[in-house]
PDB file of N, CA and C in Angstrom:
ATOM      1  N   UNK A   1      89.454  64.932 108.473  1.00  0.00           N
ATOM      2  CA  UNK A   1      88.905  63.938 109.349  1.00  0.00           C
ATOM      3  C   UNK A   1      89.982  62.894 109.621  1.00  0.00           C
ATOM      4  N   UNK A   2      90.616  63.314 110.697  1.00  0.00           N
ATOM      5  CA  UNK A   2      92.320  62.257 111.036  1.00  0.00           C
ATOM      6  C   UNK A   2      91.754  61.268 112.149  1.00  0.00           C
ATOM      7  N   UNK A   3      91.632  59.701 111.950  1.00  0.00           N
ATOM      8  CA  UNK A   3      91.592  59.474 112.827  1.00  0.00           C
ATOM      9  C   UNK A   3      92.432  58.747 114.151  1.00  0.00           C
ATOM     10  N   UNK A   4      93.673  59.614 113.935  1.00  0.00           N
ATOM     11  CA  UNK A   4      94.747  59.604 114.667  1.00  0.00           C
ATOM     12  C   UNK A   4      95.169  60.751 115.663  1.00  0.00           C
ATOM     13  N   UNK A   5      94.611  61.482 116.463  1.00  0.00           N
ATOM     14  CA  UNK A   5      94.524  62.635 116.607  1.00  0.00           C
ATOM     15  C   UNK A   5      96.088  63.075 116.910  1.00  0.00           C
ATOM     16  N   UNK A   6      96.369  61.966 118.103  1.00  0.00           N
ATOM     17  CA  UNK A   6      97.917  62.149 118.356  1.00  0.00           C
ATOM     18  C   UNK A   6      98.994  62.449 117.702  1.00  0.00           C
ATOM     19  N   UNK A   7      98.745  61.779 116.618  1.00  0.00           N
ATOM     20  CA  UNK A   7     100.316  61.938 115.621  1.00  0.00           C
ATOM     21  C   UNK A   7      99.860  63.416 115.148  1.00  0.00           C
ATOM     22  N   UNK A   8      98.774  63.830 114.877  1.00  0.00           N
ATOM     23  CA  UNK A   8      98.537  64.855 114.189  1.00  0.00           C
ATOM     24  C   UNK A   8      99.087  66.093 115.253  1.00  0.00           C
ATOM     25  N   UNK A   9      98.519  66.271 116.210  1.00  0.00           N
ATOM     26  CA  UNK A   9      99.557  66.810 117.430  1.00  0.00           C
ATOM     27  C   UNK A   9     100.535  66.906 117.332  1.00  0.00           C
ATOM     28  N   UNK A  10     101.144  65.599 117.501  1.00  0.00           N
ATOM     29  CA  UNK A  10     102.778  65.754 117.568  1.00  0.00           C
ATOM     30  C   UNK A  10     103.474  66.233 116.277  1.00  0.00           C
ATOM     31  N   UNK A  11     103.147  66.083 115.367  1.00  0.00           N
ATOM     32  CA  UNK A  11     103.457  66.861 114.033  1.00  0.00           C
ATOM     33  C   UNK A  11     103.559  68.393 114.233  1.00  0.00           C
ATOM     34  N   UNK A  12     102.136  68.818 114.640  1.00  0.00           N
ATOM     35  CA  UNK A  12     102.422  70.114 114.712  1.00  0.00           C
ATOM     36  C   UNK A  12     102.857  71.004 116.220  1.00  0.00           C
ATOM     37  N   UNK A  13     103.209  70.149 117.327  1.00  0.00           N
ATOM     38  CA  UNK A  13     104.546  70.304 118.035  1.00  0.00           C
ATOM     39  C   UNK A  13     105.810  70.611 117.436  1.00  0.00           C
ATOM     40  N   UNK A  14     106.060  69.599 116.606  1.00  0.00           N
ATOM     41  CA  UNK A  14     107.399  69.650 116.304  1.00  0.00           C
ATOM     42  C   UNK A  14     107.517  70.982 115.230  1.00  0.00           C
ATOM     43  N   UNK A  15     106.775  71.382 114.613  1.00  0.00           N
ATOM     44  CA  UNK A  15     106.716  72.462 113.946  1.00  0.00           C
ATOM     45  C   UNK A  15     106.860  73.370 114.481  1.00  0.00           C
ATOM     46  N   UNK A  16     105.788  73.446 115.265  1.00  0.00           N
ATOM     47  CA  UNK A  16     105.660  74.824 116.638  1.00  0.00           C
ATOM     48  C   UNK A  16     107.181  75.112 117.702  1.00  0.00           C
ATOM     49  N   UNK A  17     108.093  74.233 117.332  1.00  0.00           N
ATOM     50  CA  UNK A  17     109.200  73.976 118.636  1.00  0.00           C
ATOM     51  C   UNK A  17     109.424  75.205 118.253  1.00  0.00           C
ATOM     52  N   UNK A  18     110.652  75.779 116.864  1.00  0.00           N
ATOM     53  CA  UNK A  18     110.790  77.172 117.101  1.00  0.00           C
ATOM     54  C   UNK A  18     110.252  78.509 117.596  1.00  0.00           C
ATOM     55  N   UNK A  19     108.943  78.462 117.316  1.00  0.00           N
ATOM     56  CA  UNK A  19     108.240  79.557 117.798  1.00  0.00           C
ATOM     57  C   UNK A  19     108.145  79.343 119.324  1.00  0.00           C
ATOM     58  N   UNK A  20     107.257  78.318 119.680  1.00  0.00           N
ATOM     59  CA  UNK A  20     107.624  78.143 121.156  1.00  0.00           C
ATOM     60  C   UNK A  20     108.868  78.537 121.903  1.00  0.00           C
ATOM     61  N   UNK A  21     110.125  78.632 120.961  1.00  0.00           N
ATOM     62  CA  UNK A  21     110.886  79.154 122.097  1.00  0.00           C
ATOM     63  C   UNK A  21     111.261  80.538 121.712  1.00  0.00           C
ATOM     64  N   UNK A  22     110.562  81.396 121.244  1.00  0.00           N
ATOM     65  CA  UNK A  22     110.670  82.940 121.186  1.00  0.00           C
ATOM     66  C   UNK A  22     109.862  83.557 122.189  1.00  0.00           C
ATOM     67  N   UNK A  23     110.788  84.447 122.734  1.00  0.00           N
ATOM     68  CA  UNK A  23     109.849  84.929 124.236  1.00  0.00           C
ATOM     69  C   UNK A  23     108.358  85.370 123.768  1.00  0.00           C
ATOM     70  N   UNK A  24     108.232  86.189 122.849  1.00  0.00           N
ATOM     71  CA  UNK A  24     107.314  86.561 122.540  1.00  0.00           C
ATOM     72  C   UNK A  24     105.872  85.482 122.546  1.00  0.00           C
ATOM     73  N   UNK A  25     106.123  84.495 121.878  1.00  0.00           N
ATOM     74  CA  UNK A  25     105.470  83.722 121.772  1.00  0.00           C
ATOM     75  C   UNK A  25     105.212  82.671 122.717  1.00  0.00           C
ATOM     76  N   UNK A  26     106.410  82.478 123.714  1.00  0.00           N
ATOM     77  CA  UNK A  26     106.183  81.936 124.679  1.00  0.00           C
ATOM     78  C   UNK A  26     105.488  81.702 125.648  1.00  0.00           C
ATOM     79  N   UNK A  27     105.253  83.648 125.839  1.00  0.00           N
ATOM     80  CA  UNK A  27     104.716  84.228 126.342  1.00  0.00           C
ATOM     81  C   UNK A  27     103.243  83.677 126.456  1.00  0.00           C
ATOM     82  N   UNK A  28     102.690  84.046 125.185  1.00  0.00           N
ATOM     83  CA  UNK A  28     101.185  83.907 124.672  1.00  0.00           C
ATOM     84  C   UNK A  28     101.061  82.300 125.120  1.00  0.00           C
ATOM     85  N   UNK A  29     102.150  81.601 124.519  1.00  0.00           N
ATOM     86  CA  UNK A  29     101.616  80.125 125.031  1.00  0.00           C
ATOM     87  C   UNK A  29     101.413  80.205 126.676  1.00  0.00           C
ATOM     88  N   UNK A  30     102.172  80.548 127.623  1.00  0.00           N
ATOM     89  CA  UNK A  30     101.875  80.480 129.094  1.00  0.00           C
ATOM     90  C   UNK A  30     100.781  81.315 129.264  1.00  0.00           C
ATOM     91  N   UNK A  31     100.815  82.436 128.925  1.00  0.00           N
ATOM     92  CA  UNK A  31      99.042  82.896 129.703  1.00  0.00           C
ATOM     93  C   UNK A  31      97.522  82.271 128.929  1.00  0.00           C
ATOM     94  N   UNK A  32      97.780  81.156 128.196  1.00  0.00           N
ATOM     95  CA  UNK A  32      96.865  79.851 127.523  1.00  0.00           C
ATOM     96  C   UNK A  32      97.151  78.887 128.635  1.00  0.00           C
ATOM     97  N   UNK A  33      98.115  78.574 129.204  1.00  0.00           N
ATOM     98  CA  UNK A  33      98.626  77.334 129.908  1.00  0.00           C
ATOM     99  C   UNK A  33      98.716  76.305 129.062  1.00  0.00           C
ATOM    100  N   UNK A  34      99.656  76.245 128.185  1.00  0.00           N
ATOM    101  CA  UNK A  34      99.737  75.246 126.826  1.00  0.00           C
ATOM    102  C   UNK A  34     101.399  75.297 126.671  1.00  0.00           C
ATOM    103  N   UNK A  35     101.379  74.291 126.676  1.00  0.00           N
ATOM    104  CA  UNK A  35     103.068  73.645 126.162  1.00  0.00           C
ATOM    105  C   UNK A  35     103.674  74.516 124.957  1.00  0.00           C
ATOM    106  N   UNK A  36     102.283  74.117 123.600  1.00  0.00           N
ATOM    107  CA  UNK A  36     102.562  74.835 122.187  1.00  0.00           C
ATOM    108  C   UNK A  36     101.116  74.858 121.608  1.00  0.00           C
ATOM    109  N   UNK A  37     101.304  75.352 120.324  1.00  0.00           N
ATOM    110  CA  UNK A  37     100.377  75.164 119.937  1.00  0.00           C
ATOM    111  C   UNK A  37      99.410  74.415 120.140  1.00  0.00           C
ATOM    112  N   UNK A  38      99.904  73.759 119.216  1.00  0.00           N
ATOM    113  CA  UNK A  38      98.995  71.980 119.316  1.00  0.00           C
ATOM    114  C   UNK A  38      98.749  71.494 120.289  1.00  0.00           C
ATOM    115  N   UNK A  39      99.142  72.178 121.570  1.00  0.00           N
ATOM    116  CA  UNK A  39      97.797  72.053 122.761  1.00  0.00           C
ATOM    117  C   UNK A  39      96.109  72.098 122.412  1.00  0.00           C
ATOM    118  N   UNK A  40      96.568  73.168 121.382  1.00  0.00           N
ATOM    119  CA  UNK A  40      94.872  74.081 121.020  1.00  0.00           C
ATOM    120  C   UNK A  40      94.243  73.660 120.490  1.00  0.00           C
ATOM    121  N   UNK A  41      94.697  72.480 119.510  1.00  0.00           N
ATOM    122  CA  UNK A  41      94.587  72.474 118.128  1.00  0.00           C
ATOM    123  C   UNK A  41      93.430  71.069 118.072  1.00  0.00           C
ATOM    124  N   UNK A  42      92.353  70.805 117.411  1.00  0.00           N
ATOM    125  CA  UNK A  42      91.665  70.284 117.448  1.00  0.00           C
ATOM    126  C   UNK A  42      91.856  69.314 116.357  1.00  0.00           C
ATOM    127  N   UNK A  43      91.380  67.841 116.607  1.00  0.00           N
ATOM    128  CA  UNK A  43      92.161  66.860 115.617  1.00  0.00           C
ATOM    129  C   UNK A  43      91.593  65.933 115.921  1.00  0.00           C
ATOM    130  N   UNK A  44      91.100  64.787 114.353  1.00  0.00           N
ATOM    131  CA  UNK A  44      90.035  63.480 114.798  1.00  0.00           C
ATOM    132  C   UNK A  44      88.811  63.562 113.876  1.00  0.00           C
ATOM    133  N   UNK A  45      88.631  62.676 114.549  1.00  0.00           N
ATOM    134  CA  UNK A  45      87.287  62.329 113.672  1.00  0.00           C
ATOM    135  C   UNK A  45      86.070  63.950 113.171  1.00  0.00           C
ATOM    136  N   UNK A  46      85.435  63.864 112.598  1.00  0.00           N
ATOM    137  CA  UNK A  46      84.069  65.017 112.743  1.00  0.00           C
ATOM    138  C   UNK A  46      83.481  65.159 114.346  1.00  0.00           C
ATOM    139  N   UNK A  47      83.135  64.338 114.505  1.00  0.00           N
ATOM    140  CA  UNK A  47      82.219  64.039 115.889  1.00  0.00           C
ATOM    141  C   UNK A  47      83.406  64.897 116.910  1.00  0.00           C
ATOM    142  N   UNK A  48      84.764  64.642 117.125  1.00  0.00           N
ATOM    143  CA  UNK A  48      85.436  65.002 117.960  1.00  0.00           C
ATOM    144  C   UNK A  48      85.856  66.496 117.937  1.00  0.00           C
ATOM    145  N   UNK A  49      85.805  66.879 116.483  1.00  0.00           N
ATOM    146  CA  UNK A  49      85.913  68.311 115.960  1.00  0.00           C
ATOM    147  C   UNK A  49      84.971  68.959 116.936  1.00  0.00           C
ATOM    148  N   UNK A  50      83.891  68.817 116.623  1.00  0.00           N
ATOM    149  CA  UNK A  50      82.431  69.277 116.647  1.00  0.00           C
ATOM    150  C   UNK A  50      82.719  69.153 118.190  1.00  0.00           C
ATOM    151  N   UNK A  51      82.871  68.784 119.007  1.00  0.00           N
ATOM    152  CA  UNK A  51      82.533  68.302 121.049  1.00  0.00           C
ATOM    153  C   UNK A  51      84.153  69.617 120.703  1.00  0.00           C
ATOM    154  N   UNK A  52      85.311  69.405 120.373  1.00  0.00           N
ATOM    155  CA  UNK A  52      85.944  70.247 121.156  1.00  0.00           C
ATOM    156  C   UNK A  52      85.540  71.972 120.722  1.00  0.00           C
ATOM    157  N   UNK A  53      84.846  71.924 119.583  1.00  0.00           N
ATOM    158  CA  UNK A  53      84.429  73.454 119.459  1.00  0.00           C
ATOM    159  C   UNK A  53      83.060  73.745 120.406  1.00  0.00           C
ATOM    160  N   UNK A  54      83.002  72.476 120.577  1.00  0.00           N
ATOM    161  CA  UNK A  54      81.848  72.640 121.547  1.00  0.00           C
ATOM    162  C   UNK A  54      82.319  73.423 123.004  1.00  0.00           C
ATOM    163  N   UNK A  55      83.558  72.683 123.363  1.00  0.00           N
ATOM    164  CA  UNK A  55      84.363  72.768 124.616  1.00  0.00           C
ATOM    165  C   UNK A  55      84.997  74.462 125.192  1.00  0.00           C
ATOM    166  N   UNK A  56      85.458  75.074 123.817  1.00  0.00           N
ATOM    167  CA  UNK A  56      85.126  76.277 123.103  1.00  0.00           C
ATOM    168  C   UNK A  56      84.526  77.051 123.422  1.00  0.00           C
ATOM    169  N   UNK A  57      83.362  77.145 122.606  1.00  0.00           N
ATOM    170  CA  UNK A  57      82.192  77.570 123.162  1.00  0.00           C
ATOM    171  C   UNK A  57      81.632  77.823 124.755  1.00  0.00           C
ATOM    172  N   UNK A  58      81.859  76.437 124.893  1.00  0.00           N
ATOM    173  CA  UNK A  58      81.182  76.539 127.097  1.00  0.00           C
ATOM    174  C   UNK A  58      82.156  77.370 127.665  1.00  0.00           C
ATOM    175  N   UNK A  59      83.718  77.367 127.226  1.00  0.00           N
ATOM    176  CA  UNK A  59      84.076  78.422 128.042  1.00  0.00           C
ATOM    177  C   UNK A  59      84.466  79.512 127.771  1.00  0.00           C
ATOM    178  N   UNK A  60      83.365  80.068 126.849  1.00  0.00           N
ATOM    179  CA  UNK A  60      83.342  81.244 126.546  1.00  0.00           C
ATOM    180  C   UNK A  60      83.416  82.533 124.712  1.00  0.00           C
ATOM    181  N   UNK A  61      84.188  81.459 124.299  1.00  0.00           N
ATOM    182  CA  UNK A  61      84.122  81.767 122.571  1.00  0.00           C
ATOM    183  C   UNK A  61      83.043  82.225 122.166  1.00  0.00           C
ATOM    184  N   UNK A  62      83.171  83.437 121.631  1.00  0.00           N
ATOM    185  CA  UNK A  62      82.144  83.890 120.446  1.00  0.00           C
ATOM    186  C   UNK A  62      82.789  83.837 119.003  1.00  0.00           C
ATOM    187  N   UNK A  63      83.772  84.084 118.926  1.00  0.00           N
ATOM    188  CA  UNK A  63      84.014  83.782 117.243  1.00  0.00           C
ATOM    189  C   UNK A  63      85.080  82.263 117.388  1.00  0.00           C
ATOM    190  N   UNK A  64      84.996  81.601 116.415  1.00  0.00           N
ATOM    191  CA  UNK A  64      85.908  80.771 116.132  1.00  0.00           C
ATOM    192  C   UNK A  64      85.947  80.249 114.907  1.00  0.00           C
ATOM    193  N   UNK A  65      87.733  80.535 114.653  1.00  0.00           N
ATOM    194  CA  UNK A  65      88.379  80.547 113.061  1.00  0.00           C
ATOM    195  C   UNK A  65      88.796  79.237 112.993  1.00  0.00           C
ATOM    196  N   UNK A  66      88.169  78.751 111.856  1.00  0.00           N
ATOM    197  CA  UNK A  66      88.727  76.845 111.922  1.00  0.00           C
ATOM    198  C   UNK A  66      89.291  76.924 110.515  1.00  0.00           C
ATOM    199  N   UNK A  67      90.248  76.443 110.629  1.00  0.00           N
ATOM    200  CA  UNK A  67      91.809  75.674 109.791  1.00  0.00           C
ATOM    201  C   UNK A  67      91.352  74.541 109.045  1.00  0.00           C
ATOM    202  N   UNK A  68      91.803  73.914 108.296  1.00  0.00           N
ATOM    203  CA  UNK A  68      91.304  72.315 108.219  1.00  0.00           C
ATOM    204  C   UNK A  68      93.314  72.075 107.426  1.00  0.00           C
ATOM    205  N   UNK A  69      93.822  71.526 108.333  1.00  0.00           N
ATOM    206  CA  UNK A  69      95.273  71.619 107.672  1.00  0.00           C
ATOM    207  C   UNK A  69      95.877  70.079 107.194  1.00  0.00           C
ATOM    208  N   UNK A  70      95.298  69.996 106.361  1.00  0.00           N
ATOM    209  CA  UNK A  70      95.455  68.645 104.969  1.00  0.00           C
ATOM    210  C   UNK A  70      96.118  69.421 103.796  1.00  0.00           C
ATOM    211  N   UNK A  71      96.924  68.116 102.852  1.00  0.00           N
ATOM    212  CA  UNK A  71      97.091  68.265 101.266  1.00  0.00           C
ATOM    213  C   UNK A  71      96.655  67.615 100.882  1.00  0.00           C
ATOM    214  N   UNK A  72      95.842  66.700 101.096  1.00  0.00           N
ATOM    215  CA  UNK A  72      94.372  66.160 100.613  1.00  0.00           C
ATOM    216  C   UNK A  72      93.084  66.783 100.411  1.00  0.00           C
ATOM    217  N   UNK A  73      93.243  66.837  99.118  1.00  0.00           N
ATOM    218  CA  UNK A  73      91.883  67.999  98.445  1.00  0.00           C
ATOM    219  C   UNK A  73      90.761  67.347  99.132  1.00  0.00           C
ATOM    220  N   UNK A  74      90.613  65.689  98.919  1.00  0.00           N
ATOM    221  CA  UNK A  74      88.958  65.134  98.970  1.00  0.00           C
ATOM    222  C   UNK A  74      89.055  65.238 100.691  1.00  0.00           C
ATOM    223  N   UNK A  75      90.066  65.084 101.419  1.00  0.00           N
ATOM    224  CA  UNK A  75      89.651  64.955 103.392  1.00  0.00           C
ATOM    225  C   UNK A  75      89.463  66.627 103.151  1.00  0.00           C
ATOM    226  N   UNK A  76      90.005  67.602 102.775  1.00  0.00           N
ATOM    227  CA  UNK A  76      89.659  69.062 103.167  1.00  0.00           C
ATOM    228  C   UNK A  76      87.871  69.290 102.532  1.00  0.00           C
ATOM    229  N   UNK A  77      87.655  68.882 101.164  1.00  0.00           N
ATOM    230  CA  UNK A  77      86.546  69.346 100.870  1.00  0.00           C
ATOM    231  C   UNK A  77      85.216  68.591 101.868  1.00  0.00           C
ATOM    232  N   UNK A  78      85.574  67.204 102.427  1.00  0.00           N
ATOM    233  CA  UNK A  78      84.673  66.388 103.223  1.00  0.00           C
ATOM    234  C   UNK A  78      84.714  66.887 104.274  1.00  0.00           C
ATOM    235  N   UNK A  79      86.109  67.337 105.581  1.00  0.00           N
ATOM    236  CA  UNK A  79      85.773  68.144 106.424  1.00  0.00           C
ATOM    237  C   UNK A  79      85.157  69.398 106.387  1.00  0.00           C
ATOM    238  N   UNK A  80      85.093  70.050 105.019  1.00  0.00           N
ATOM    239  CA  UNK A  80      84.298  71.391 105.304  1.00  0.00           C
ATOM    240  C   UNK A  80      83.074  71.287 105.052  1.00  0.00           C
ATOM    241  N   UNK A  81      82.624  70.217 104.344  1.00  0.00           N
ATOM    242  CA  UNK A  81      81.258  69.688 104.144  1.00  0.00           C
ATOM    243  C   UNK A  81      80.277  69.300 105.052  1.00  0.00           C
ATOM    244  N   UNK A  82      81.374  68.133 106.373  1.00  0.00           N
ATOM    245  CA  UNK A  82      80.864  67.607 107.427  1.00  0.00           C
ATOM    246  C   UNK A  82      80.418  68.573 108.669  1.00  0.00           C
ATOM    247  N   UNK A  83      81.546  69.680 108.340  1.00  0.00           N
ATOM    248  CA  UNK A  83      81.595  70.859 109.547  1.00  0.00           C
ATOM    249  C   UNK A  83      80.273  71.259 109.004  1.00  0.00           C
ATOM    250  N   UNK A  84      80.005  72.575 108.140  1.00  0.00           N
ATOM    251  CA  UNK A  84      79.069  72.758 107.579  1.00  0.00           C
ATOM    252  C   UNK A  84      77.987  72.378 108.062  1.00  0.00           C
ATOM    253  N   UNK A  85      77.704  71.334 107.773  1.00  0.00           N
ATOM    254  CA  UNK A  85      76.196  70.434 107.930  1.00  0.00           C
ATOM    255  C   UNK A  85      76.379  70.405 109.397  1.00  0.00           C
ATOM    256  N   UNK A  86      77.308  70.126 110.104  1.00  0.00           N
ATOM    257  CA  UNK A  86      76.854  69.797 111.398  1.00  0.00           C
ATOM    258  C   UNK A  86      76.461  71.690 112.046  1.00  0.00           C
ATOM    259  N   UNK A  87      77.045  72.034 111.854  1.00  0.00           N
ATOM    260  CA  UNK A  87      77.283  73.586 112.383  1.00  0.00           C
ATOM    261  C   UNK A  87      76.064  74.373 111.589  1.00  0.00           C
ATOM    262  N   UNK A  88      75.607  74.097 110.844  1.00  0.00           N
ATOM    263  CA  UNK A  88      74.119  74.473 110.653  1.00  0.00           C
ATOM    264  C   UNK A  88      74.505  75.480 109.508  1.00  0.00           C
ATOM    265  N   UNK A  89      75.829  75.864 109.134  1.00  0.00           N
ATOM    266  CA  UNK A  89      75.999  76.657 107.834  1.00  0.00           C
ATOM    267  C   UNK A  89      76.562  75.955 106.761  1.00  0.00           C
TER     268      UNK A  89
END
């Protein structure tokens, strides 16, 4: 639960730079229409989690694999708690 969404982005931009520039992968990023990754990547509060899997969903998702990418034991065990409860499992 970051409530910085941006920096969290740009973090994992700067990670993503190498891969982003392997054709292969490049690739996959342009037929997404996404810079890099962390175009994709969902980040923020619970409430904001929850609306962009929502966003997801409306256009079209049937499965979706969620990450929670902290080294903070207590924000990972509270986001999977918060997800959970909101998401009805």
């Amino acid at each position: 639960m970051i409530a910085d969404p941006g920096a969290v982005r740009a973090e994992a931009a700067a990670g993503d730079a190498l891969y982003a520039s392997l054709p292969a992968h490049r690739r996959v990023l342009d037929l997404e229409e996404v810079a890099n990754c962390a175009d994709l990547m969902l980040a923020g509060l619970v409430g904001q989690i929850v609306d962009g899997l929502g966003v997801y969903v409306d256009a079209g998702a049937t499965e979706l694999r969620l990450g929670i990418g902290t080294s903070d034991e207590a924000v990972r065990s509270a986001t999977r708690t918060a997800l959970a409860w909101l998401l009805g499992g």
